[in-house]
Structure formats: C-alpha cells, structure tokens
PDB file of N, CA and C in Angstrom:
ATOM      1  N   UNK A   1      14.813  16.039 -19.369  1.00  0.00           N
ATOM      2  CA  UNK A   1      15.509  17.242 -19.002  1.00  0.00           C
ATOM      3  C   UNK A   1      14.513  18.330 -18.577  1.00  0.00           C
ATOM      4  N   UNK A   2      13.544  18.565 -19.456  1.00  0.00           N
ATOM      5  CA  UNK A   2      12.542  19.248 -19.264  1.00  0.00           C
ATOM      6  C   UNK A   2      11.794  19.216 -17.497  1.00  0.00           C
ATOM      7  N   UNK A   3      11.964  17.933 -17.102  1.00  0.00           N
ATOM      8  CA  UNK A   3      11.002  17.152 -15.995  1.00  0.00           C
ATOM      9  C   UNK A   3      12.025  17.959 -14.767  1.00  0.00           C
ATOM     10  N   UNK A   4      13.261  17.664 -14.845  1.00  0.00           N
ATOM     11  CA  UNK A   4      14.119  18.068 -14.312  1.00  0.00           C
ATOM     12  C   UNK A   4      14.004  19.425 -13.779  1.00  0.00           C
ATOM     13  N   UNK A   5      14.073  20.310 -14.864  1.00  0.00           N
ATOM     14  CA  UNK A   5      13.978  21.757 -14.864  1.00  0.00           C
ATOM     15  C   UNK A   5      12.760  22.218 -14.289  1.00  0.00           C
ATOM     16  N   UNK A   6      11.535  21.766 -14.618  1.00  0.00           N
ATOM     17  CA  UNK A   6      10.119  21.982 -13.870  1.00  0.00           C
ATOM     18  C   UNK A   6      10.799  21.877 -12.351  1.00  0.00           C
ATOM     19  N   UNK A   7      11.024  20.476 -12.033  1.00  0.00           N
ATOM     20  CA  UNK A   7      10.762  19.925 -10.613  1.00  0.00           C
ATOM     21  C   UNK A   7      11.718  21.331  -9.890  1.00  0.00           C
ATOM     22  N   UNK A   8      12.664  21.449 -10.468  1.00  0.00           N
ATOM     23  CA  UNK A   8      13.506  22.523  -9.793  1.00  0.00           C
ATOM     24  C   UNK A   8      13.313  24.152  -9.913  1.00  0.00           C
ATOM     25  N   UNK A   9      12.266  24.135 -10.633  1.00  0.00           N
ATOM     26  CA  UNK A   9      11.520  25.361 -10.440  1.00  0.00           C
ATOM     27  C   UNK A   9      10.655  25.724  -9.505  1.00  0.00           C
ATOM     28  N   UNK A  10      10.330  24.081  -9.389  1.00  0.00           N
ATOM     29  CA  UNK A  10       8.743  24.150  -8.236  1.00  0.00           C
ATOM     30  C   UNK A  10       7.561  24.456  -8.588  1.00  0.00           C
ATOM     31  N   UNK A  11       7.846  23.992 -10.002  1.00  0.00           N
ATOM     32  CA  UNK A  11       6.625  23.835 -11.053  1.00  0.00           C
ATOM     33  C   UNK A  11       5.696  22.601 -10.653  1.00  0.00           C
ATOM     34  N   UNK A  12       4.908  22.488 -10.038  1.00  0.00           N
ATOM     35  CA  UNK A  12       4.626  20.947 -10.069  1.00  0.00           C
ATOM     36  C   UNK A  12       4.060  20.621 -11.257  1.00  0.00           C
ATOM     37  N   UNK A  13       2.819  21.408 -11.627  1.00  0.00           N
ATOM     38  CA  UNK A  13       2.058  20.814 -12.611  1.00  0.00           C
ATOM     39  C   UNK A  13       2.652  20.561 -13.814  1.00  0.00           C
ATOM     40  N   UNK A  14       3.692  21.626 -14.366  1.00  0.00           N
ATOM     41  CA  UNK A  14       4.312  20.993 -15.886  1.00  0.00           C
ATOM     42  C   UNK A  14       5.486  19.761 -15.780  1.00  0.00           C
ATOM     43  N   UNK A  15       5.779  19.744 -14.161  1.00  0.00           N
ATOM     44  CA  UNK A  15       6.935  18.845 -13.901  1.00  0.00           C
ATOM     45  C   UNK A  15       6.509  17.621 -13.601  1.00  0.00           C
ATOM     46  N   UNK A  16       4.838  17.048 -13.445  1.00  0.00           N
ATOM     47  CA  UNK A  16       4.211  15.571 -13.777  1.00  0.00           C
ATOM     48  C   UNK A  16       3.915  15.906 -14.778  1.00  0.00           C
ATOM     49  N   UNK A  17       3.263  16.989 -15.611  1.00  0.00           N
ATOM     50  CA  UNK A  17       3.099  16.166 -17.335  1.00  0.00           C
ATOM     51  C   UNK A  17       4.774  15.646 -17.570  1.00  0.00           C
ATOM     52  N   UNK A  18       5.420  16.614 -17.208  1.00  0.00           N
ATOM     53  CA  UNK A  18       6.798  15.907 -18.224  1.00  0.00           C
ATOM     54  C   UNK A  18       7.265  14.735 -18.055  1.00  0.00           C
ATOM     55  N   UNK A  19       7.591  14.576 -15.935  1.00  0.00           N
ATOM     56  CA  UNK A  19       7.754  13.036 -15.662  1.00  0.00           C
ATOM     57  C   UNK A  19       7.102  12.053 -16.781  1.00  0.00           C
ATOM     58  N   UNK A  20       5.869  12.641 -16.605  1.00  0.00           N
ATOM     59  CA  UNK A  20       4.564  11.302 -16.674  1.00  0.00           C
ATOM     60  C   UNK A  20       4.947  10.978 -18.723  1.00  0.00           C
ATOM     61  N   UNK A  21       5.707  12.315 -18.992  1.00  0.00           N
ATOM     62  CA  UNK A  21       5.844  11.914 -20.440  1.00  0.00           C
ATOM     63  C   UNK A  21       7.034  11.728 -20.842  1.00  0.00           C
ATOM     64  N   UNK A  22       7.537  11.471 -20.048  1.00  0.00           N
ATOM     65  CA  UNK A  22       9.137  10.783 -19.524  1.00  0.00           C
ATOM     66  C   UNK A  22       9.024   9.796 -19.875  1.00  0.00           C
ATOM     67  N   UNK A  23       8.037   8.951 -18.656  1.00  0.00           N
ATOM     68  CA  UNK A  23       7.816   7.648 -18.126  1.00  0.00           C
ATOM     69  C   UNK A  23       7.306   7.425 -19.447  1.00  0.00           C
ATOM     70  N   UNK A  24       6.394   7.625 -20.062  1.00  0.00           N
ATOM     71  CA  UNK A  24       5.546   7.386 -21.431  1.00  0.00           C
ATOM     72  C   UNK A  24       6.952   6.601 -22.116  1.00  0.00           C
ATOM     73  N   UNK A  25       7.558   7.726 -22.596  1.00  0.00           N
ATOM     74  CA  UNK A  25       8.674   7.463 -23.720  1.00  0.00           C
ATOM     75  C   UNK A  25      10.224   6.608 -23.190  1.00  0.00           C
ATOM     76  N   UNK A  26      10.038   6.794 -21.903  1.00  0.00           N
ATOM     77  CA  UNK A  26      11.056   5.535 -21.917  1.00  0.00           C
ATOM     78  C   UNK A  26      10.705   3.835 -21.998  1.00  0.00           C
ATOM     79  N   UNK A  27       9.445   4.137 -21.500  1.00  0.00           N
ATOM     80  CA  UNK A  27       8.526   2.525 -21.906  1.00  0.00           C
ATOM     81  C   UNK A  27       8.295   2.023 -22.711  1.00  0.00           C
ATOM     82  N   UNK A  28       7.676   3.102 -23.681  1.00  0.00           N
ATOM     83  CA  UNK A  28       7.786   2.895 -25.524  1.00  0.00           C
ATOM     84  C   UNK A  28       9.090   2.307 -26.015  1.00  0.00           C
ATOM     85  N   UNK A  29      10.426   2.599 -25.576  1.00  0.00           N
ATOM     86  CA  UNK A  29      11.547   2.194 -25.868  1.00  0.00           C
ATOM     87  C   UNK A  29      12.184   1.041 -24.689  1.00  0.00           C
ATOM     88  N   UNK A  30      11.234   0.718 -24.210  1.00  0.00           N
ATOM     89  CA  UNK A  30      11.309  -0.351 -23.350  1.00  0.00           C
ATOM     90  C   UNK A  30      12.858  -0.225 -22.263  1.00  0.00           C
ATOM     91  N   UNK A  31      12.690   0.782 -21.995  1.00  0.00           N
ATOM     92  CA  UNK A  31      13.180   1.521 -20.869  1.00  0.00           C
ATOM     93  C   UNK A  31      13.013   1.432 -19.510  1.00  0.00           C
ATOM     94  N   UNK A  32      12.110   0.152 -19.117  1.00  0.00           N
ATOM     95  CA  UNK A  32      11.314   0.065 -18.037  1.00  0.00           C
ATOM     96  C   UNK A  32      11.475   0.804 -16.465  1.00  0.00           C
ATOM     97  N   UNK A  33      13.091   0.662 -16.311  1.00  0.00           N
ATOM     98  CA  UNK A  33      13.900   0.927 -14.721  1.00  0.00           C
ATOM     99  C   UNK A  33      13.762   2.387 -15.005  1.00  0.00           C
ATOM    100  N   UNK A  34      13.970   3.295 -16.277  1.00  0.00           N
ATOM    101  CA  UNK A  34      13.662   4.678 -16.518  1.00  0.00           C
ATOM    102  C   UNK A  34      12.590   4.970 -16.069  1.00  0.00           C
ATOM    103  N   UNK A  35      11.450   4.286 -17.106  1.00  0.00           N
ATOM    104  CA  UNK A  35       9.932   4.607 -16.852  1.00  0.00           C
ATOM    105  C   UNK A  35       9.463   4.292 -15.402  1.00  0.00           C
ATOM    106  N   UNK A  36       9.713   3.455 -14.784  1.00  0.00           N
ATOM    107  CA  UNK A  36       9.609   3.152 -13.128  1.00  0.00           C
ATOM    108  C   UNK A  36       9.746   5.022 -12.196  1.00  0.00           C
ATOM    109  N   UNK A  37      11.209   4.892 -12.800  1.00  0.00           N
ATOM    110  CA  UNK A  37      11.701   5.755 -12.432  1.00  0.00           C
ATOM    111  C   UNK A  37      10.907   7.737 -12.133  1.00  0.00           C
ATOM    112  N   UNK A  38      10.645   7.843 -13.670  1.00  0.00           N
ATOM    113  CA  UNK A  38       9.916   8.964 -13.956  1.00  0.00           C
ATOM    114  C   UNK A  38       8.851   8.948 -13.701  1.00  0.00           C
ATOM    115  N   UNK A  39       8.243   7.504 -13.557  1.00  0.00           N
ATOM    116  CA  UNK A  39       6.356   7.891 -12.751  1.00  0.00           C
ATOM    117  C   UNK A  39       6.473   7.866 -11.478  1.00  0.00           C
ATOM    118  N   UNK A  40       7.393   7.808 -10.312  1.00  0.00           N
ATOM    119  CA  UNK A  40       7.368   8.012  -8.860  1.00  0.00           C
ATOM    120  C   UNK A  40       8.178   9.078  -8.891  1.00  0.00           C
ATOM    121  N   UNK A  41       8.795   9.741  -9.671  1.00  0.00           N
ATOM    122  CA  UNK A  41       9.065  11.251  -9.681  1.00  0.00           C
ATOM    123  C   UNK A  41       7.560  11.867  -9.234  1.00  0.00           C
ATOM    124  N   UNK A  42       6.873  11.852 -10.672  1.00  0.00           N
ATOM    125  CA  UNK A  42       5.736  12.416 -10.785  1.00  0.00           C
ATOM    126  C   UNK A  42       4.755  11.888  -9.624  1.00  0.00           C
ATOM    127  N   UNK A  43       4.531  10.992  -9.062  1.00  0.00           N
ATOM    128  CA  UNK A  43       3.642  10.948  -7.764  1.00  0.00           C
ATOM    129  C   UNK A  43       4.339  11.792  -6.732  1.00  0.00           C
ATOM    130  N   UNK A  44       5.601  11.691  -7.033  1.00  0.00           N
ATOM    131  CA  UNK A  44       5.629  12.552  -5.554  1.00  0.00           C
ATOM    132  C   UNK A  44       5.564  13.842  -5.569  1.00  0.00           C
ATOM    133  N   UNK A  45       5.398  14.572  -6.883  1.00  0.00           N
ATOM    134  CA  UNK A  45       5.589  15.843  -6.753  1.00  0.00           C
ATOM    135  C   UNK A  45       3.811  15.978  -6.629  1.00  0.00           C
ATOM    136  N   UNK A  46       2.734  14.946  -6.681  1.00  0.00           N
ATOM    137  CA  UNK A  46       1.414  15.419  -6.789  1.00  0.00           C
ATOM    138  C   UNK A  46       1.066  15.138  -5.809  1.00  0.00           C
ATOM    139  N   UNK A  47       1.957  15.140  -4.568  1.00  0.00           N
ATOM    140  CA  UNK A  47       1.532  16.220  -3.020  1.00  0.00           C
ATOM    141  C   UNK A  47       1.293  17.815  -2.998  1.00  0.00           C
ATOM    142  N   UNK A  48       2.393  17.982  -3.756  1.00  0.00           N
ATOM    143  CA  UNK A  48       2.179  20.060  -3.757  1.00  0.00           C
ATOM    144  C   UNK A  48       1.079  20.155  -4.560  1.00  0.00           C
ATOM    145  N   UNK A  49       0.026  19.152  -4.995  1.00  0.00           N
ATOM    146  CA  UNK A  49      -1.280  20.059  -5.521  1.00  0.00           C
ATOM    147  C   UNK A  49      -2.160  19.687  -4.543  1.00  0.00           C
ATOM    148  N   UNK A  50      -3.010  20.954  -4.940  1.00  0.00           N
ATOM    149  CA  UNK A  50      -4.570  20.533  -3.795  1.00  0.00           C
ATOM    150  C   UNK A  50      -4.962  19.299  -3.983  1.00  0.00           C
ATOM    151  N   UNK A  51      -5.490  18.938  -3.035  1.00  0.00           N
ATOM    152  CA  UNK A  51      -6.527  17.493  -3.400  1.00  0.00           C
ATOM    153  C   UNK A  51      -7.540  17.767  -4.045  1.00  0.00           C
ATOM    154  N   UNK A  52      -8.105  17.274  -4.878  1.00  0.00           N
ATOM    155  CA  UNK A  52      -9.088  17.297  -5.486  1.00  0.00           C
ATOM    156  C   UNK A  52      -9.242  16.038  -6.756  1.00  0.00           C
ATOM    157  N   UNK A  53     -10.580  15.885  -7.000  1.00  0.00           N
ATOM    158  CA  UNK A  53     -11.103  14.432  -8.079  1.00  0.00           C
ATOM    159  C   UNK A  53      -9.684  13.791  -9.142  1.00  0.00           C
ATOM    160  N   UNK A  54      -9.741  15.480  -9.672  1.00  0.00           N
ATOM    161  CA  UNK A  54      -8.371  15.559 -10.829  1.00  0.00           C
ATOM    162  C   UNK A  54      -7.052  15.007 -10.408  1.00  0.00           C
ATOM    163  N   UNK A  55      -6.656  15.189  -9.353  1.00  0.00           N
ATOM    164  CA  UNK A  55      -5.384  15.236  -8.780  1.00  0.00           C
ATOM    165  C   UNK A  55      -5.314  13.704  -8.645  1.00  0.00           C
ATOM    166  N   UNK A  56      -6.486  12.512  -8.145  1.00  0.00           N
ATOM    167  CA  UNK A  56      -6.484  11.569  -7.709  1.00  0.00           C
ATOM    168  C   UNK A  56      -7.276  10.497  -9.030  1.00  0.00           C
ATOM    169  N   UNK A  57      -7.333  11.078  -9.624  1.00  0.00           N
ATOM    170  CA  UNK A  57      -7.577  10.333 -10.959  1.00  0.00           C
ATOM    171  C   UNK A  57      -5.712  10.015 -11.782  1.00  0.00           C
ATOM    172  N   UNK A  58      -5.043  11.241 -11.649  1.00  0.00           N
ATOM    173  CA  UNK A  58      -3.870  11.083 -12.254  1.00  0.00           C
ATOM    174  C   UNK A  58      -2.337  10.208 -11.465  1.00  0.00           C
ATOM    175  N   UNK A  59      -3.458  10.502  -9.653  1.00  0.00           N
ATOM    176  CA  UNK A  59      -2.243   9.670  -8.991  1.00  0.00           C
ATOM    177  C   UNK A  59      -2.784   8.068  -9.191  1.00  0.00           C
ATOM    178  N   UNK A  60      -3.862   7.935  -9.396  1.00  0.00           N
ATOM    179  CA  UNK A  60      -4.273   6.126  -9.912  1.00  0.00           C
ATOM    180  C   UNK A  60      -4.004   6.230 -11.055  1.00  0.00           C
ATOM    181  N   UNK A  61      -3.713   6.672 -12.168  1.00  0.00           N
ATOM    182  CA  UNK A  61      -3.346   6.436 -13.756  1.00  0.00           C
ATOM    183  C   UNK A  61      -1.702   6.250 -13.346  1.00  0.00           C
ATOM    184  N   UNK A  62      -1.097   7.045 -12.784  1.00  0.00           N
ATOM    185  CA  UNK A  62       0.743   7.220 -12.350  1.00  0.00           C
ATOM    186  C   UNK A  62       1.013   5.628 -11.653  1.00  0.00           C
ATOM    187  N   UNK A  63       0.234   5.814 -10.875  1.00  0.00           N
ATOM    188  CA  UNK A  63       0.073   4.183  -9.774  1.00  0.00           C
ATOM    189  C   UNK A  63       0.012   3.017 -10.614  1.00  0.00           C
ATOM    190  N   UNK A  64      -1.029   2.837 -11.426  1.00  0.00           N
ATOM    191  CA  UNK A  64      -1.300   2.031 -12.372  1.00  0.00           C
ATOM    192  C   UNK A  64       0.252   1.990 -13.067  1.00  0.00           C
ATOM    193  N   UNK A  65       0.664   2.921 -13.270  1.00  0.00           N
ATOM    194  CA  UNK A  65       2.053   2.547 -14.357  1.00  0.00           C
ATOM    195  C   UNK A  65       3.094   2.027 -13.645  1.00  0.00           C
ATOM    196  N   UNK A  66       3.285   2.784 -12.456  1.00  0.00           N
ATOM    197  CA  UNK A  66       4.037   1.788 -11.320  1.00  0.00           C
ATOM    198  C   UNK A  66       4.239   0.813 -11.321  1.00  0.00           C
ATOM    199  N   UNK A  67       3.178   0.422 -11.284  1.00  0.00           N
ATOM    200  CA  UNK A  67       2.734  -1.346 -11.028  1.00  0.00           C
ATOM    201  C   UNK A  67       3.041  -2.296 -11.976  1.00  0.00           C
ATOM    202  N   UNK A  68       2.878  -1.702 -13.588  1.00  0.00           N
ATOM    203  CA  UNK A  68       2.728  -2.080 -14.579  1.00  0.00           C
ATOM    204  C   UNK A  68       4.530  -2.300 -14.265  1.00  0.00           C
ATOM    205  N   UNK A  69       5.446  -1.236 -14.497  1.00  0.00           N
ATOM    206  CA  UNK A  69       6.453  -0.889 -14.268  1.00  0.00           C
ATOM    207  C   UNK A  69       7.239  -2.215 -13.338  1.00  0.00           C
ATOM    208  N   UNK A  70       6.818  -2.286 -12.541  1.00  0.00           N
ATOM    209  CA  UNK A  70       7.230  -3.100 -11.135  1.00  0.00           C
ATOM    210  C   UNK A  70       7.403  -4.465 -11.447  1.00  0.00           C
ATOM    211  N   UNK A  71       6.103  -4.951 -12.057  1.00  0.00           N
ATOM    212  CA  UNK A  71       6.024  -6.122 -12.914  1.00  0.00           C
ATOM    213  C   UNK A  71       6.909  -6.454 -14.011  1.00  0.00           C
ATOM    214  N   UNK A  72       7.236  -5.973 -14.485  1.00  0.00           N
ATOM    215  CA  UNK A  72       8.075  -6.157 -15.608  1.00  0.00           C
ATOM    216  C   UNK A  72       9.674  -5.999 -15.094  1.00  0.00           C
ATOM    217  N   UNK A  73       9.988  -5.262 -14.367  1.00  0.00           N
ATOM    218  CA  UNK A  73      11.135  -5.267 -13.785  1.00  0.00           C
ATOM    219  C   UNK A  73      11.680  -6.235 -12.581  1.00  0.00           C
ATOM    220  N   UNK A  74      10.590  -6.734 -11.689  1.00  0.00           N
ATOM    221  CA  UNK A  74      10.874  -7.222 -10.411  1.00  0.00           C
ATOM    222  C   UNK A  74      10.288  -8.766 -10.544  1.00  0.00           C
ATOM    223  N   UNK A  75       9.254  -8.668 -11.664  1.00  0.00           N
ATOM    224  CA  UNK A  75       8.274 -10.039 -11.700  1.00  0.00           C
ATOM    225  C   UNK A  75       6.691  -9.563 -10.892  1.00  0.00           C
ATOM    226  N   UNK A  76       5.962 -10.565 -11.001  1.00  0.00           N
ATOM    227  CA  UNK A  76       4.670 -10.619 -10.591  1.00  0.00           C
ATOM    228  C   UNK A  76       4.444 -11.033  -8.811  1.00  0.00           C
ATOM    229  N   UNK A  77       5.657 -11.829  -8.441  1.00  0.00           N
ATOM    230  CA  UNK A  77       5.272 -12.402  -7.082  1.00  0.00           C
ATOM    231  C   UNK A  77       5.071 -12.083  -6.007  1.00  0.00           C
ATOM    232  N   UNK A  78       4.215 -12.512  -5.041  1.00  0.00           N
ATOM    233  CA  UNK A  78       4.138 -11.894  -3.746  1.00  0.00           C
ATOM    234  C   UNK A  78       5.824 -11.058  -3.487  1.00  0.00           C
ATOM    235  N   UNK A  79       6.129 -10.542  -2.342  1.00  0.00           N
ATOM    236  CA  UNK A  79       7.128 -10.690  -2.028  1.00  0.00           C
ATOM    237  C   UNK A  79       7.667 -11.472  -0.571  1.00  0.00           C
ATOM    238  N   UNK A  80       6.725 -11.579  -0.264  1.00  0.00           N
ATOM    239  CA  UNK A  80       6.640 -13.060   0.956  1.00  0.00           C
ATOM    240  C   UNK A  80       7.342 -14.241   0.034  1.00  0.00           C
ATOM    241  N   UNK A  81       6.743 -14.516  -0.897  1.00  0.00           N
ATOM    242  CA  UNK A  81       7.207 -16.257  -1.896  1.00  0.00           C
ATOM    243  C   UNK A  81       8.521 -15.238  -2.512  1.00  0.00           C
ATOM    244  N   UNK A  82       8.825 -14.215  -2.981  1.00  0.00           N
ATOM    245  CA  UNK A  82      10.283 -14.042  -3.520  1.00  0.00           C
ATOM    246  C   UNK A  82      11.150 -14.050  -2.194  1.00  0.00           C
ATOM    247  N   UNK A  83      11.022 -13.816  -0.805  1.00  0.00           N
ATOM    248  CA  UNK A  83      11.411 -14.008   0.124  1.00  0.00           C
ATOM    249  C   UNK A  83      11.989 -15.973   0.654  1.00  0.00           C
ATOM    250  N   UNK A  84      10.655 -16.282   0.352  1.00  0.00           N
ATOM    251  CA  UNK A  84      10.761 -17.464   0.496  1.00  0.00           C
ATOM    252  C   UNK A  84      11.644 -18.455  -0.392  1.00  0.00           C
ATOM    253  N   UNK A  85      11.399 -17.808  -2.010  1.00  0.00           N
ATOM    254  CA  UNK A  85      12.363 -18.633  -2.631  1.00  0.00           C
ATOM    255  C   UNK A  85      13.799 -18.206  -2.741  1.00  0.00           C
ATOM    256  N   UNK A  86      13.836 -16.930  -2.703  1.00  0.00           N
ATOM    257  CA  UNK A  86      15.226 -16.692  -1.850  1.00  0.00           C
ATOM    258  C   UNK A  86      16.024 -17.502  -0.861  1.00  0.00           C
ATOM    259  N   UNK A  87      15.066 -17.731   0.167  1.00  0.00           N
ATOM    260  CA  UNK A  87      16.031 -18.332   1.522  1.00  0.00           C
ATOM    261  C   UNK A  87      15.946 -20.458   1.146  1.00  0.00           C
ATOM    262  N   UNK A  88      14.938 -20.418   0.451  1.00  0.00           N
ATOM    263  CA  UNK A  88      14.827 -21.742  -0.242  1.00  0.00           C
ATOM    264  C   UNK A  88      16.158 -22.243  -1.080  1.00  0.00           C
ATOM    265  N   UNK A  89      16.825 -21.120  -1.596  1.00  0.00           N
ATOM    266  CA  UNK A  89      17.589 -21.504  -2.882  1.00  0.00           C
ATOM    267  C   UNK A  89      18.936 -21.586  -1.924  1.00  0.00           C
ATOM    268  N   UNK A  90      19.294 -20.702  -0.442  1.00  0.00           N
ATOM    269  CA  UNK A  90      20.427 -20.381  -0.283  1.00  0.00           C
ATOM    270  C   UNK A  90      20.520 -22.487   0.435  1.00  0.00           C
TER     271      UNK A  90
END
C-alpha cells in the first residue's frame, strides 16, 4: 500500500524501497507472481533517478530478483524449447 502511495506521489526513491520490500515479503510468503510483480514496479520507477553507480547496482540486485522470480513461476527453459514443446505437444 505504502509502494502504491509513493509511486503516486512521484516519490521514486521511497516508492523502490517499498516495491523492492514488497517484493521481499511476498517471496518470503512464497508469493512469487506478487513478488515478480513488485520488483518490475520498482525497475521501472528507477528511470526517474539520475544514473549513477548506486542507481545501477540496485537495478542488477531488482533484475537479479526478476529472474529469480521468472524461474520459479515460468520454469528455467529457453523460450525457443517452451515454444517448441508447445507446438510438439499440439
């Protein structure tokens, strides 16, 4: 709720800690499609900051959870071979 209220303030910076501690706590509760959810909130709002070291350390930690995220929800596979075993099965 909190994440919410930032983003619509046009808060960026307190509105990725919150995503990002969104995403935290819906994962902990194995929430995964949530946590997916709340860490590409938070990347996208970390365009409205400057670029800088900081900014791109937290969009590879966010990324990293993505991924982590993605995996667990979608599987590990190319998506060429989930393509493939798709049209394999029909």
């Amino acid at each position: 709720m909190l994440a919410r209220h930032w983003t619509e303030a046009g808060e960026a910076e307190p509105a990725i800690a919150e995503w990002s501690r969104a995403g935290k706590a819906a994962e902990a509760r194995n929430a995964f499609r949530e946590a997916l959810e709340s860490y590409q909130q938070a990347v996208a709002l970390l365009n409205a900051l400057p670029e800088s070291p900081e900014r791109d350390l937290r969009e590879l930690e966010l990324r990293q959870s993505i991924v982590l995220m993605l995996m667990v929800t979608k599987g590990n596979a190319p998506p060429e071979q989930s393509t493939l075993s798709s049209a394999l099965m029909r």
